[in-house]
PDB file of N, CA and C in Angstrom:
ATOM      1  N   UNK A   1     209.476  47.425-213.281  1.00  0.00           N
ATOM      2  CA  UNK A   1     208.708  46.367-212.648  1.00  0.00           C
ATOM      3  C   UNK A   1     208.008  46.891-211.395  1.00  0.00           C
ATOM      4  N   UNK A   2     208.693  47.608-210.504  1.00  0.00           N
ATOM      5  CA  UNK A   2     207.986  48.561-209.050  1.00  0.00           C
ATOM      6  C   UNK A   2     206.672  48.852-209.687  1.00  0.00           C
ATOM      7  N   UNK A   3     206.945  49.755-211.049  1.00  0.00           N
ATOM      8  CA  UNK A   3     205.542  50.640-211.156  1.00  0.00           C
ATOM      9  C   UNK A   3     204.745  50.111-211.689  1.00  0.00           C
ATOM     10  N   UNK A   4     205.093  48.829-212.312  1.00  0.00           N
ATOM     11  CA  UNK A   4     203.837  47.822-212.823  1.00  0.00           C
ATOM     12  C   UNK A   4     203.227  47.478-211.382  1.00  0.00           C
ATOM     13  N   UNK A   5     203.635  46.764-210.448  1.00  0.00           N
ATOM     14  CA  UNK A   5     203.213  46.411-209.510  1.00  0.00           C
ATOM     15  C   UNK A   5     202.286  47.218-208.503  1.00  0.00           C
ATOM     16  N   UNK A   6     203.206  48.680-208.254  1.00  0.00           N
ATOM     17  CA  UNK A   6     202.388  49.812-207.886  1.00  0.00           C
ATOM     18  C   UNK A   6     201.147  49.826-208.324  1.00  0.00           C
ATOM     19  N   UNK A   7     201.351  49.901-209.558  1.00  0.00           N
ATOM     20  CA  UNK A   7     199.490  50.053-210.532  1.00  0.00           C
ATOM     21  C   UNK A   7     198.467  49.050-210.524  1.00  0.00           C
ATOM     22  N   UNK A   8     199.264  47.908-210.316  1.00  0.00           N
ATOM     23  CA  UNK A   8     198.758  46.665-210.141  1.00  0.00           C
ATOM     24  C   UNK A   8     197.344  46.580-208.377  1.00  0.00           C
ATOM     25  N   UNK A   9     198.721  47.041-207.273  1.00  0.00           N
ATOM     26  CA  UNK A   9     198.318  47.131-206.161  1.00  0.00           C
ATOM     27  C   UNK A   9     197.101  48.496-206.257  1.00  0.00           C
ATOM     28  N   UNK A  10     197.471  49.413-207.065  1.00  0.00           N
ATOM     29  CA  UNK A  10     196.227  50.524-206.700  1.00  0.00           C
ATOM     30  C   UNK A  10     194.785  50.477-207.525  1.00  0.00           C
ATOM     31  N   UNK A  11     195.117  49.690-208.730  1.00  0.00           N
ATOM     32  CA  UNK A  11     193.753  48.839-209.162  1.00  0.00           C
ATOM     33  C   UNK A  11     193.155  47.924-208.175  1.00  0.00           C
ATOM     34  N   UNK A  12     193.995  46.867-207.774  1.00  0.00           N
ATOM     35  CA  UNK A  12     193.421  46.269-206.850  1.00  0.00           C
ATOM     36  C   UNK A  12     192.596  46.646-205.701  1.00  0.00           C
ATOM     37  N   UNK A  13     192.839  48.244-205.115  1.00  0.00           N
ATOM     38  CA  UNK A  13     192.522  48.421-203.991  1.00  0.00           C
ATOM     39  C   UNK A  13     191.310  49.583-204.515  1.00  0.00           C
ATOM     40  N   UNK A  14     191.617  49.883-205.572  1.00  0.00           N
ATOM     41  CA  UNK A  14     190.482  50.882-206.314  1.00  0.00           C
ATOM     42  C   UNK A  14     189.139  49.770-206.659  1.00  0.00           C
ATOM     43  N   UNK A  15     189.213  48.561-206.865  1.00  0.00           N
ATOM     44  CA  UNK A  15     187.957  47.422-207.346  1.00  0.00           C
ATOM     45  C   UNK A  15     187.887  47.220-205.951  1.00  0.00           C
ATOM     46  N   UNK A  16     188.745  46.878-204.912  1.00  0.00           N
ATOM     47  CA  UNK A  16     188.354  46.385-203.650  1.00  0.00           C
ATOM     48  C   UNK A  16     187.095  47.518-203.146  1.00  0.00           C
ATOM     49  N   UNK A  17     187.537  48.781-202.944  1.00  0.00           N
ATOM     50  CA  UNK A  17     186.702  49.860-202.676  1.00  0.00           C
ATOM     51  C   UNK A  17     185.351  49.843-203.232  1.00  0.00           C
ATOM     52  N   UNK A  18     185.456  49.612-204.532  1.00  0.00           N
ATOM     53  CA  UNK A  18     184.144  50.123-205.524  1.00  0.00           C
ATOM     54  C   UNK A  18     183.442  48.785-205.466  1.00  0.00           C
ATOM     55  N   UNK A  19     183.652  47.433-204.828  1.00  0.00           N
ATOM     56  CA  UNK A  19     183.229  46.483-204.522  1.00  0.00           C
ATOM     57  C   UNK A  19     182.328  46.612-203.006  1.00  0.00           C
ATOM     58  N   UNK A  20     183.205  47.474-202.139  1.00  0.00           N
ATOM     59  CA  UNK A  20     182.635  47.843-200.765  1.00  0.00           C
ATOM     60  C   UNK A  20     181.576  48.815-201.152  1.00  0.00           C
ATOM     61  N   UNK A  21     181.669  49.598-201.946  1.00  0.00           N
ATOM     62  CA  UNK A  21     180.656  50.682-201.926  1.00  0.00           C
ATOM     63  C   UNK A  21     179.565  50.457-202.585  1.00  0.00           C
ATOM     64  N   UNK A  22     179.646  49.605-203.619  1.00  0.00           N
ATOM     65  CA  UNK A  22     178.474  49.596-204.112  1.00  0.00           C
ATOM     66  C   UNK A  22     177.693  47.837-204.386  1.00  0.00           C
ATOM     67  N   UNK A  23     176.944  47.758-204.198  1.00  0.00           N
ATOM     68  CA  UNK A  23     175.436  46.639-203.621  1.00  0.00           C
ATOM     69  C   UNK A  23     176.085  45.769-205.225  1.00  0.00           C
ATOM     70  N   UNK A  24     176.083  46.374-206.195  1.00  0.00           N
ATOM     71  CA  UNK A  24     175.767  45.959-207.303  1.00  0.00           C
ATOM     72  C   UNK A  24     177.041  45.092-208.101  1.00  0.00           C
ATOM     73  N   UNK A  25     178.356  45.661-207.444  1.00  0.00           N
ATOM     74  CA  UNK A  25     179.279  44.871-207.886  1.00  0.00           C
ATOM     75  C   UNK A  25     179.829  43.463-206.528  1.00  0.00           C
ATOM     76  N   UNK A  26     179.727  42.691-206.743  1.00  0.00           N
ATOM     77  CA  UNK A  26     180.528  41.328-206.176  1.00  0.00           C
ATOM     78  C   UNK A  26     181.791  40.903-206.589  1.00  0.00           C
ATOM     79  N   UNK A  27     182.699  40.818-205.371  1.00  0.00           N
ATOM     80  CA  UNK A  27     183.618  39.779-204.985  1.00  0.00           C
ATOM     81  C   UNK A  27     183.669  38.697-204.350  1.00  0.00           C
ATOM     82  N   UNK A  28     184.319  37.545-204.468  1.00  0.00           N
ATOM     83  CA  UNK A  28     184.258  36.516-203.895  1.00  0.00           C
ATOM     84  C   UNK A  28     185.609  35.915-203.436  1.00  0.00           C
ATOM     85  N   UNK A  29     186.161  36.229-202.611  1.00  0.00           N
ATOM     86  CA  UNK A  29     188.106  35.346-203.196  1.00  0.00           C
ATOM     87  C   UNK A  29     189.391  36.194-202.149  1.00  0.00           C
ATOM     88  N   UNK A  30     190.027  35.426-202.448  1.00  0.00           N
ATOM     89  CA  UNK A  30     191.424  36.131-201.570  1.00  0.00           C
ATOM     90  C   UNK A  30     191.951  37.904-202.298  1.00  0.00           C
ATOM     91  N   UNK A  31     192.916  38.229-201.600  1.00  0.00           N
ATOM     92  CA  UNK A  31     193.650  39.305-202.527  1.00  0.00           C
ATOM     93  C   UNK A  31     194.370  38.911-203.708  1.00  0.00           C
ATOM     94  N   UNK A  32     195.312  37.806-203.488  1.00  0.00           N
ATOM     95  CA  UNK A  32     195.807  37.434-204.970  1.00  0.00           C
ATOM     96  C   UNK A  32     194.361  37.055-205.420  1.00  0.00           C
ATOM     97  N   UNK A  33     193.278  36.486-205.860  1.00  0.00           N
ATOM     98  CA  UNK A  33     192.726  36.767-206.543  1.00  0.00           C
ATOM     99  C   UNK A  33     191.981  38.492-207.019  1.00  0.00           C
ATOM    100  N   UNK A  34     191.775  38.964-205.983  1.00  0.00           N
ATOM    101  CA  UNK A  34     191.775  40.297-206.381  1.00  0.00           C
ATOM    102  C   UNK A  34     192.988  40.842-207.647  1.00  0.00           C
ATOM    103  N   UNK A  35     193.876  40.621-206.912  1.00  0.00           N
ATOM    104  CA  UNK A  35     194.996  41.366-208.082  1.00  0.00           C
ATOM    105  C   UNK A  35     194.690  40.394-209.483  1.00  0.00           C
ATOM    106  N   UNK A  36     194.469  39.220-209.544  1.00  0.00           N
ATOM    107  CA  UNK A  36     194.098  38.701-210.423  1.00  0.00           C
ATOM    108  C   UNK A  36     193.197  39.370-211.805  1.00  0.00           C
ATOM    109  N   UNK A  37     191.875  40.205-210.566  1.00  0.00           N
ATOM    110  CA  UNK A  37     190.875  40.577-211.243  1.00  0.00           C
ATOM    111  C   UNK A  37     192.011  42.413-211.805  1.00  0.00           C
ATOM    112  N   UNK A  38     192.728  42.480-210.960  1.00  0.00           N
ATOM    113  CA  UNK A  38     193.090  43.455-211.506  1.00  0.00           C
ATOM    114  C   UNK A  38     194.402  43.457-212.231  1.00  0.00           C
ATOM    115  N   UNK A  39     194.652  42.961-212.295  1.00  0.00           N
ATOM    116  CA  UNK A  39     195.523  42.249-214.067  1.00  0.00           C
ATOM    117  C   UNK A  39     194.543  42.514-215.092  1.00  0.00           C
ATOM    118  N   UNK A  40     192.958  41.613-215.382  1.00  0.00           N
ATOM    119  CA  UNK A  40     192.866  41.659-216.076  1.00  0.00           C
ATOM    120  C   UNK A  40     192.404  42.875-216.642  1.00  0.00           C
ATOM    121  N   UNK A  41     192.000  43.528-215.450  1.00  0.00           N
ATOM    122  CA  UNK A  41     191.595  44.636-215.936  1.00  0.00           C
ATOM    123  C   UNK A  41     192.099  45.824-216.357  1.00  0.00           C
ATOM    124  N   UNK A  42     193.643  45.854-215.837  1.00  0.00           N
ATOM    125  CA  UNK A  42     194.575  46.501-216.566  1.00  0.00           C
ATOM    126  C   UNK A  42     195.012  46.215-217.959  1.00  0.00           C
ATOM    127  N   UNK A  43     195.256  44.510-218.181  1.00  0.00           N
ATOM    128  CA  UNK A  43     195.386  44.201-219.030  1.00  0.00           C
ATOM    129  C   UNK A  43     194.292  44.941-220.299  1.00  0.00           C
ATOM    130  N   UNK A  44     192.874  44.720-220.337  1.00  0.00           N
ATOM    131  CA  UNK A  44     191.967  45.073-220.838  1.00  0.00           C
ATOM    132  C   UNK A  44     192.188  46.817-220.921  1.00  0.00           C
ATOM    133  N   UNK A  45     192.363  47.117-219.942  1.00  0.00           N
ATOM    134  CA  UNK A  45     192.502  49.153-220.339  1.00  0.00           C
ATOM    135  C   UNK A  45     193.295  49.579-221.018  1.00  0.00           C
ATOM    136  N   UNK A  46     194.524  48.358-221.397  1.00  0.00           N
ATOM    137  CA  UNK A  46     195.828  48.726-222.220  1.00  0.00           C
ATOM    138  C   UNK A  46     195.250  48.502-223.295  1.00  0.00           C
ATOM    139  N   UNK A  47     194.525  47.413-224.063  1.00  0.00           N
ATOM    140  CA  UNK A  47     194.642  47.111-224.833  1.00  0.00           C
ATOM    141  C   UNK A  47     193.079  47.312-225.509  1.00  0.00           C
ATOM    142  N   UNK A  48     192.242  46.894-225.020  1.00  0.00           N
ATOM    143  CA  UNK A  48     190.730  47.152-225.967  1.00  0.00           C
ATOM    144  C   UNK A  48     190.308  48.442-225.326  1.00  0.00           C
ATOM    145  N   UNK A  49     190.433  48.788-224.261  1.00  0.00           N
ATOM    146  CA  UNK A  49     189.841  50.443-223.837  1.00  0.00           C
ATOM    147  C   UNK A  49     190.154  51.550-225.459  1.00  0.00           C
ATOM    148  N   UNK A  50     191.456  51.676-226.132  1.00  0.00           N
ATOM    149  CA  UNK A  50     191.812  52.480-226.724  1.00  0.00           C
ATOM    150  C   UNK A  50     191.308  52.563-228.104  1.00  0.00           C
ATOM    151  N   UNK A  51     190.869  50.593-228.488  1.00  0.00           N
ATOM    152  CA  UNK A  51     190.398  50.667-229.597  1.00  0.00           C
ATOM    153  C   UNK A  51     188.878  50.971-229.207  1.00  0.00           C
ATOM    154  N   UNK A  52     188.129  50.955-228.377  1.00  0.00           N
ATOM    155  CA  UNK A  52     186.814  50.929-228.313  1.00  0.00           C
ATOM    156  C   UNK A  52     186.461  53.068-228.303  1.00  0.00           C
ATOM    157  N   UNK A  53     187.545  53.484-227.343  1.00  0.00           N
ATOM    158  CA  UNK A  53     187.349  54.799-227.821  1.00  0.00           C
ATOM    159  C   UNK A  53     187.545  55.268-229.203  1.00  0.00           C
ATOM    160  N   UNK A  54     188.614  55.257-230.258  1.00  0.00           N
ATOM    161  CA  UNK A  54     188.762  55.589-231.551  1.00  0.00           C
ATOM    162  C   UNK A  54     187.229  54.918-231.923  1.00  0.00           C
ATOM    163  N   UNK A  55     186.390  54.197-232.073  1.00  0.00           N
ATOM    164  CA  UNK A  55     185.584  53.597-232.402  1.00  0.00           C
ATOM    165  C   UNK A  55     184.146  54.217-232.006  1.00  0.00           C
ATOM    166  N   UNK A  56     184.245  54.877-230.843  1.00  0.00           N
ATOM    167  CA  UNK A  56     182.808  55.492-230.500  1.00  0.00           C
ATOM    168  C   UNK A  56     183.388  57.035-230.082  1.00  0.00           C
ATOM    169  N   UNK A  57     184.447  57.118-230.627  1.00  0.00           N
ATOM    170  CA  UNK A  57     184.809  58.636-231.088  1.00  0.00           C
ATOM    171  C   UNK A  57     183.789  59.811-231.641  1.00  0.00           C
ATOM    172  N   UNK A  58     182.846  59.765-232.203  1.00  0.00           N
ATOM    173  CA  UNK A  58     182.288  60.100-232.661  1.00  0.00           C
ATOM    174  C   UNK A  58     180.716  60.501-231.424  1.00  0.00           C
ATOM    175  N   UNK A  59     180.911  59.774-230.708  1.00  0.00           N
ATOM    176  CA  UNK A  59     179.733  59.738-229.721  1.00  0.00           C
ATOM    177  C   UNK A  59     180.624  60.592-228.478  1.00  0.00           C
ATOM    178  N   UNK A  60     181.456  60.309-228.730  1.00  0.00           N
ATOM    179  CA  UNK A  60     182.300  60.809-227.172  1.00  0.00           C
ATOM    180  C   UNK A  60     182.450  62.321-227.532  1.00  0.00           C
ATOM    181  N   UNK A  61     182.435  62.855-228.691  1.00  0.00           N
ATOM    182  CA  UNK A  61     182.710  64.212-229.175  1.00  0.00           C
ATOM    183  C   UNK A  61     180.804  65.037-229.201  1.00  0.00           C
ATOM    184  N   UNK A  62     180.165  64.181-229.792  1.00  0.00           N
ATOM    185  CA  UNK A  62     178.583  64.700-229.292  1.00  0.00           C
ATOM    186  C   UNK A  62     178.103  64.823-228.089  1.00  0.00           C
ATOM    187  N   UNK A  63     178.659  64.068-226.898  1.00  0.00           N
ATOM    188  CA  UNK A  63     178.061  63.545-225.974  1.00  0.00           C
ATOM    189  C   UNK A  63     179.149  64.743-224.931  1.00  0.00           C
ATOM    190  N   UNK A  64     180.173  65.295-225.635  1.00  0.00           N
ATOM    191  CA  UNK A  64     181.079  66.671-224.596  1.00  0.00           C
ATOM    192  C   UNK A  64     182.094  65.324-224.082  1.00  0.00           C
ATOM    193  N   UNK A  65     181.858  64.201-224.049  1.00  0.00           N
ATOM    194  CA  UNK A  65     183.121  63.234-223.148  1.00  0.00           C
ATOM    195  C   UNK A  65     181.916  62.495-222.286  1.00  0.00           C
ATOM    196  N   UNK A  66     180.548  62.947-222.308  1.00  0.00           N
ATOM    197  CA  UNK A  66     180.103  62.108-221.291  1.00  0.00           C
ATOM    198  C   UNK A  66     179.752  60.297-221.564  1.00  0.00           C
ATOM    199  N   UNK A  67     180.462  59.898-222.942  1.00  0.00           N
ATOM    200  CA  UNK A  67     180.149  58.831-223.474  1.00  0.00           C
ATOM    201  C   UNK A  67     181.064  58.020-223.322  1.00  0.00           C
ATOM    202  N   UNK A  68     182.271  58.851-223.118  1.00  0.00           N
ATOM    203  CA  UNK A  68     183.554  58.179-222.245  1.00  0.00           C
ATOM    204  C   UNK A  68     183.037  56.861-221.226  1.00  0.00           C
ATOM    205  N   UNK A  69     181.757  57.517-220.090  1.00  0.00           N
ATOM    206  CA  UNK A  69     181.852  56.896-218.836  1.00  0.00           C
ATOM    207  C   UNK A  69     180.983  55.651-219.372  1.00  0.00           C
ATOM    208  N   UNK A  70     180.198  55.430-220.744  1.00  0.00           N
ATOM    209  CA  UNK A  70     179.623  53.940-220.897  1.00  0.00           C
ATOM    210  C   UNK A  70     180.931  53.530-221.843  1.00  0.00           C
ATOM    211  N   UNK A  71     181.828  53.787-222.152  1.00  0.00           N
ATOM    212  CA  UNK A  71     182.788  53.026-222.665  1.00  0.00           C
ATOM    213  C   UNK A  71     183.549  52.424-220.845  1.00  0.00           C
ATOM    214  N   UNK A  72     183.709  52.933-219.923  1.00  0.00           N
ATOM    215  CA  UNK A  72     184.313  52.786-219.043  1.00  0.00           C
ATOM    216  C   UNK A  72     183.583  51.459-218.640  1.00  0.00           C
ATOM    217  N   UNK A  73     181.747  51.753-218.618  1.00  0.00           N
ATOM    218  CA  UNK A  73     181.290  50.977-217.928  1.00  0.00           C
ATOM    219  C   UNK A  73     181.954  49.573-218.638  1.00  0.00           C
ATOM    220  N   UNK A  74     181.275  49.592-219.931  1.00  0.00           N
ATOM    221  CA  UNK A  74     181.462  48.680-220.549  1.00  0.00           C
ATOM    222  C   UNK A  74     183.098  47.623-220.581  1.00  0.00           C
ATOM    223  N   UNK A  75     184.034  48.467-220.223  1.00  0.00           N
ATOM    224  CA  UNK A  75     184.919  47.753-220.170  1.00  0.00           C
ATOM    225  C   UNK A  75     185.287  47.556-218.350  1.00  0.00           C
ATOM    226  N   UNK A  76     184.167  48.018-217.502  1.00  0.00           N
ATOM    227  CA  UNK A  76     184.218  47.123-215.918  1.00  0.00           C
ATOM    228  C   UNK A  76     183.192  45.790-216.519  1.00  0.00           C
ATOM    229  N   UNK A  77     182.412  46.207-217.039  1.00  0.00           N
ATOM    230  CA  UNK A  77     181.374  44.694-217.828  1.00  0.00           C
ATOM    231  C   UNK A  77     182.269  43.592-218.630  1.00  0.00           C
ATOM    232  N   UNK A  78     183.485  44.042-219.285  1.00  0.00           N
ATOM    233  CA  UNK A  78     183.727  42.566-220.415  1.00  0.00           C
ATOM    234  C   UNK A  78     184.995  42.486-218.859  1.00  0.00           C
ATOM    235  N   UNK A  79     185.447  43.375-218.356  1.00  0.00           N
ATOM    236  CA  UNK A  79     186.416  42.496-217.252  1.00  0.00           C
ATOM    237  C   UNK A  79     185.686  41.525-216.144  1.00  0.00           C
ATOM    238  N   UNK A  80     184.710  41.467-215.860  1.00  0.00           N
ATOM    239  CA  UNK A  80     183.572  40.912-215.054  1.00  0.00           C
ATOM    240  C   UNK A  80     183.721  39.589-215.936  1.00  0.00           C
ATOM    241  N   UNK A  81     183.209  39.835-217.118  1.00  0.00           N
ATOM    242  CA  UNK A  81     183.539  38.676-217.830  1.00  0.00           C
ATOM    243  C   UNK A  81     184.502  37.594-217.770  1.00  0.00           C
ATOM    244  N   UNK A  82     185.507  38.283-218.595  1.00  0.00           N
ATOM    245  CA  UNK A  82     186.752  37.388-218.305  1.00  0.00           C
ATOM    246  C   UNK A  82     186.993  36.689-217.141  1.00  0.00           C
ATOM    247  N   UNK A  83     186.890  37.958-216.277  1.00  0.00           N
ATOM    248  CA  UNK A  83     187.572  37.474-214.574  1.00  0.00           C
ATOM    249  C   UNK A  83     186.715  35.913-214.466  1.00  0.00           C
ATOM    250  N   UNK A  84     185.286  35.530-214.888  1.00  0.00           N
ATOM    251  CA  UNK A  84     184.679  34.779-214.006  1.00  0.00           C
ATOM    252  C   UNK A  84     184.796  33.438-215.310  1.00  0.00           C
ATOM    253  N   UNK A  85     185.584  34.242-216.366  1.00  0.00           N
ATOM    254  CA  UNK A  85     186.082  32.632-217.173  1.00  0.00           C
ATOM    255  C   UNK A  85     187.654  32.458-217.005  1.00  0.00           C
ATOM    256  N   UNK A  86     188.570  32.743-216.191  1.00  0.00           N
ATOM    257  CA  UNK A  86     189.453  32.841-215.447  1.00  0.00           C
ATOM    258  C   UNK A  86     189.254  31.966-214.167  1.00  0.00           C
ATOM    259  N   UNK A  87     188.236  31.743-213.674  1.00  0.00           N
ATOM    260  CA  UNK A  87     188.042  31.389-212.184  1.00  0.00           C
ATOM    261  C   UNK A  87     187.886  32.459-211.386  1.00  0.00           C
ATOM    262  N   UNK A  88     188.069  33.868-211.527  1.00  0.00           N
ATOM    263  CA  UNK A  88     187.869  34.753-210.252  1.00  0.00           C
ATOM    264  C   UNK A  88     186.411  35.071-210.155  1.00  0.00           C
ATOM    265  N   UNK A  89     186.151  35.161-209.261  1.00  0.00           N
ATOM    266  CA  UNK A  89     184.530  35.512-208.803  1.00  0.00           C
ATOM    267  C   UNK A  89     184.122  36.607-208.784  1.00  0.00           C
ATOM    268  N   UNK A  90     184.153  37.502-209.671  1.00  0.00           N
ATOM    269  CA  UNK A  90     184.303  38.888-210.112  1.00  0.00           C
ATOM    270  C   UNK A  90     183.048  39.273-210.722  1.00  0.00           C
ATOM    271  N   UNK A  91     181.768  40.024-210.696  1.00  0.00           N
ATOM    272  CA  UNK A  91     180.517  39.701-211.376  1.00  0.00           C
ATOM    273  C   UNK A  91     180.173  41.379-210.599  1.00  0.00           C
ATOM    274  N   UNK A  92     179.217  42.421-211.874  1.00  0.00           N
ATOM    275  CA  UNK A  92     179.098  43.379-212.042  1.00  0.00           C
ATOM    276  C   UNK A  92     176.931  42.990-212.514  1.00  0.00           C
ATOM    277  N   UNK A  93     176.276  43.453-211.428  1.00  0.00           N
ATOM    278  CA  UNK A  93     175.158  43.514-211.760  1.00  0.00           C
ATOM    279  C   UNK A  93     174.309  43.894-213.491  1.00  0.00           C
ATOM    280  N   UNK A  94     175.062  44.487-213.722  1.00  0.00           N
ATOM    281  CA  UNK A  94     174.308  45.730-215.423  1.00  0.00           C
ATOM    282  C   UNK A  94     175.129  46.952-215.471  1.00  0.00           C
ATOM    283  N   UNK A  95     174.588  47.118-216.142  1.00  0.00           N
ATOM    284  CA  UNK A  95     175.253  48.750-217.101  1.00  0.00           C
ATOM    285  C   UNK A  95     175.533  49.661-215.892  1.00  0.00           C
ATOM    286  N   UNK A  96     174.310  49.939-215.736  1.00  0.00           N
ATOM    287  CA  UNK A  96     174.005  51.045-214.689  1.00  0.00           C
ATOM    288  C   UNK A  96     175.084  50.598-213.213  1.00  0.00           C
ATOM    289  N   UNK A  97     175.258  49.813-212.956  1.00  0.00           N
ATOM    290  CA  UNK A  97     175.871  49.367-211.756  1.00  0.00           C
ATOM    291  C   UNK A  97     177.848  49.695-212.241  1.00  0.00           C
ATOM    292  N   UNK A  98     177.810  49.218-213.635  1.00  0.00           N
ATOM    293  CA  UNK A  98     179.179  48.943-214.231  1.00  0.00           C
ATOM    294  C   UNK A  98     179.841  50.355-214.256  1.00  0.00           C
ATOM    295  N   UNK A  99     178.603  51.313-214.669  1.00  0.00           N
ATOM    296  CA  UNK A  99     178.845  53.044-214.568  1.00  0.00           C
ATOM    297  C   UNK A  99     179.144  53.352-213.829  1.00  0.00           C
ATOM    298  N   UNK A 100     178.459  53.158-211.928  1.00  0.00           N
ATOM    299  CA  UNK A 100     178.780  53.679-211.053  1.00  0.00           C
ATOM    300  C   UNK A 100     180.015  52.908-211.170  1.00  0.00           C
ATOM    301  N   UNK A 101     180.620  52.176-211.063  1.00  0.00           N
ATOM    302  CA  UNK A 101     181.856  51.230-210.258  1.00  0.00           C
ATOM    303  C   UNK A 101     183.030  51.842-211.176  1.00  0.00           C
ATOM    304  N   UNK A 102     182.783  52.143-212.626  1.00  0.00           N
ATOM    305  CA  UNK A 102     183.823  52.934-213.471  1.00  0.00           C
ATOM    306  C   UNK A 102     183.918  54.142-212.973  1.00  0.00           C
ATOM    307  N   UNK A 103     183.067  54.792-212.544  1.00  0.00           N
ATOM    308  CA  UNK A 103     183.015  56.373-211.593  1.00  0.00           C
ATOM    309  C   UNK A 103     183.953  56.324-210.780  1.00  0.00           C
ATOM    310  N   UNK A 104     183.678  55.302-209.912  1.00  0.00           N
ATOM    311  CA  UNK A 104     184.022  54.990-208.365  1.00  0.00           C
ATOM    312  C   UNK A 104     185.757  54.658-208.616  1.00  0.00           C
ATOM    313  N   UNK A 105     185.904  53.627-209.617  1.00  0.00           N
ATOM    314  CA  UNK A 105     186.918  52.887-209.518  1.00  0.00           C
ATOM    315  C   UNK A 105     188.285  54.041-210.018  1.00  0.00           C
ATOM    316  N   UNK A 106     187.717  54.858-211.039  1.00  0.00           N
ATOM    317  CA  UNK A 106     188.340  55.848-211.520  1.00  0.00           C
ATOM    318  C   UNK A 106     188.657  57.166-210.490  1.00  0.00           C
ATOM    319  N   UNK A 107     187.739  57.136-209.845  1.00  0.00           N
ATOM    320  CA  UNK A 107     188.211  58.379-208.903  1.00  0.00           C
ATOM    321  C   UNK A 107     188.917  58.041-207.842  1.00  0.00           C
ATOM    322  N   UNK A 108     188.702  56.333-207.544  1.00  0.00           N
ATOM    323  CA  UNK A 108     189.945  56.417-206.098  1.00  0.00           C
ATOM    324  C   UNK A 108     191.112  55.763-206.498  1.00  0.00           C
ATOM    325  N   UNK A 109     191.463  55.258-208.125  1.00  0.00           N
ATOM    326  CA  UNK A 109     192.582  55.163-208.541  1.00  0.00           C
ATOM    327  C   UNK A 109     193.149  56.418-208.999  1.00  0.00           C
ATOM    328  N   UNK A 110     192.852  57.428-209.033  1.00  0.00           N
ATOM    329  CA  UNK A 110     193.499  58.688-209.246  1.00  0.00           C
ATOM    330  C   UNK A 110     193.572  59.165-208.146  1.00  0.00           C
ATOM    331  N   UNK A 111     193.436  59.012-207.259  1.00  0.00           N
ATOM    332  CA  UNK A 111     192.988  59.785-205.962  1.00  0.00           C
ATOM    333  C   UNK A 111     194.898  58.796-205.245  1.00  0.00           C
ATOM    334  N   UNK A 112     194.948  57.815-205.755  1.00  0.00           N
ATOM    335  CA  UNK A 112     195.619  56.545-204.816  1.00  0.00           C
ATOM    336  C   UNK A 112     196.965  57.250-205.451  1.00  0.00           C
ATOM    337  N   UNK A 113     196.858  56.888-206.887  1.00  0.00           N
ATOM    338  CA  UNK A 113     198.051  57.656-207.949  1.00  0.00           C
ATOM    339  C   UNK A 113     198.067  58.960-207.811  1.00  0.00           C
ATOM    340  N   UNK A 114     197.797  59.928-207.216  1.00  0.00           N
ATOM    341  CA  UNK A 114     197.882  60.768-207.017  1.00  0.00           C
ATOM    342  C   UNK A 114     198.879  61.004-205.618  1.00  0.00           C
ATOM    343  N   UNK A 115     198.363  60.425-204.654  1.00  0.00           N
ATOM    344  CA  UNK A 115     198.738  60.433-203.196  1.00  0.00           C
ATOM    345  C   UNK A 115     200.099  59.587-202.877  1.00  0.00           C
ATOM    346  N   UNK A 116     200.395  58.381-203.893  1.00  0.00           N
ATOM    347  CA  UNK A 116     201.238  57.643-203.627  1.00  0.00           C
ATOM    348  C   UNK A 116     202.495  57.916-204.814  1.00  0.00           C
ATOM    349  N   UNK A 117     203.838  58.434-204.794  1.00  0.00           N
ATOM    350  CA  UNK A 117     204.577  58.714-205.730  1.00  0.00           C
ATOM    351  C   UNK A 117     205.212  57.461-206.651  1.00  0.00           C
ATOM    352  N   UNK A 118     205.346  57.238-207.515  1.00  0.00           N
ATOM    353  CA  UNK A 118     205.725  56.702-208.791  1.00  0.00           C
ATOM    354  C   UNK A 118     207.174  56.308-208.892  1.00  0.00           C
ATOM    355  N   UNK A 119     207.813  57.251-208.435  1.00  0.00           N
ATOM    356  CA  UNK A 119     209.306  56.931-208.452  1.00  0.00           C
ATOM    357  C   UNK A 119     210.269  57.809-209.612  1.00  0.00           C
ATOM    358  N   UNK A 120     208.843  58.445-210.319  1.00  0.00           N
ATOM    359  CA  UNK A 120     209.467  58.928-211.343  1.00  0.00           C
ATOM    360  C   UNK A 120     210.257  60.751-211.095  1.00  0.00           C
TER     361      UNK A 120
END
């Protein structure tokens, strides 16, 4: 339960960031709603991230992996979604914006998981 929460808190603070940095993604709301948005978006990386790669497998192997980062976008785009039929105020300009923020969001949640130990 710690390390759910851990992951929980370093998504949260990885969308908080990539919300500060870039023009194109919006927040609106408290921190529990933040963690909110980052539930779902964990939720979503567990579960449709894995089928959407086996699925554009084929592009991700032409493309060297660089097709990875519009599957990424795409799944900061359907969490934008959800979040704002949820009630959270969570809203991602376009593609291009969803790319940078999957860049962003990915490098300072590894950066966070990296720096902060696990327990394991």
């Amino acid at each position: 339960m710690k390390a759910f929460v851990l992951r929980l808190l370093i998504n949260a603070l990885a969308i908080f960031a990539a919300v500060k940095l870039l023009p194109g993604l919006h927040f609106q709301g408290t921190w529990p709603q933040l963690a909110g948005v980052a539930l779902v978006f964990g939720v979503l990386n567990a579960f449709l991230k894995p089928i959407l790669t086996v699925l554009t497998c084929p592009f991700i192997l032409l493309t060297l992996g660089l097709f990875a980062l519009v599957v990424n976008g795409v799944m900061l785009l359907v969490t934008a979604y959800v979040s704002q039929r949820l009630g959270f105020d969570f809203k991602v300009d376009g593609l291009w914006w969803a790319l940078l923020g999957g860049i962003v969001i990915g490098i300072i949640s590894t950066a966070l998981s990296l720096l902060i130990p696990d327990g394991d």
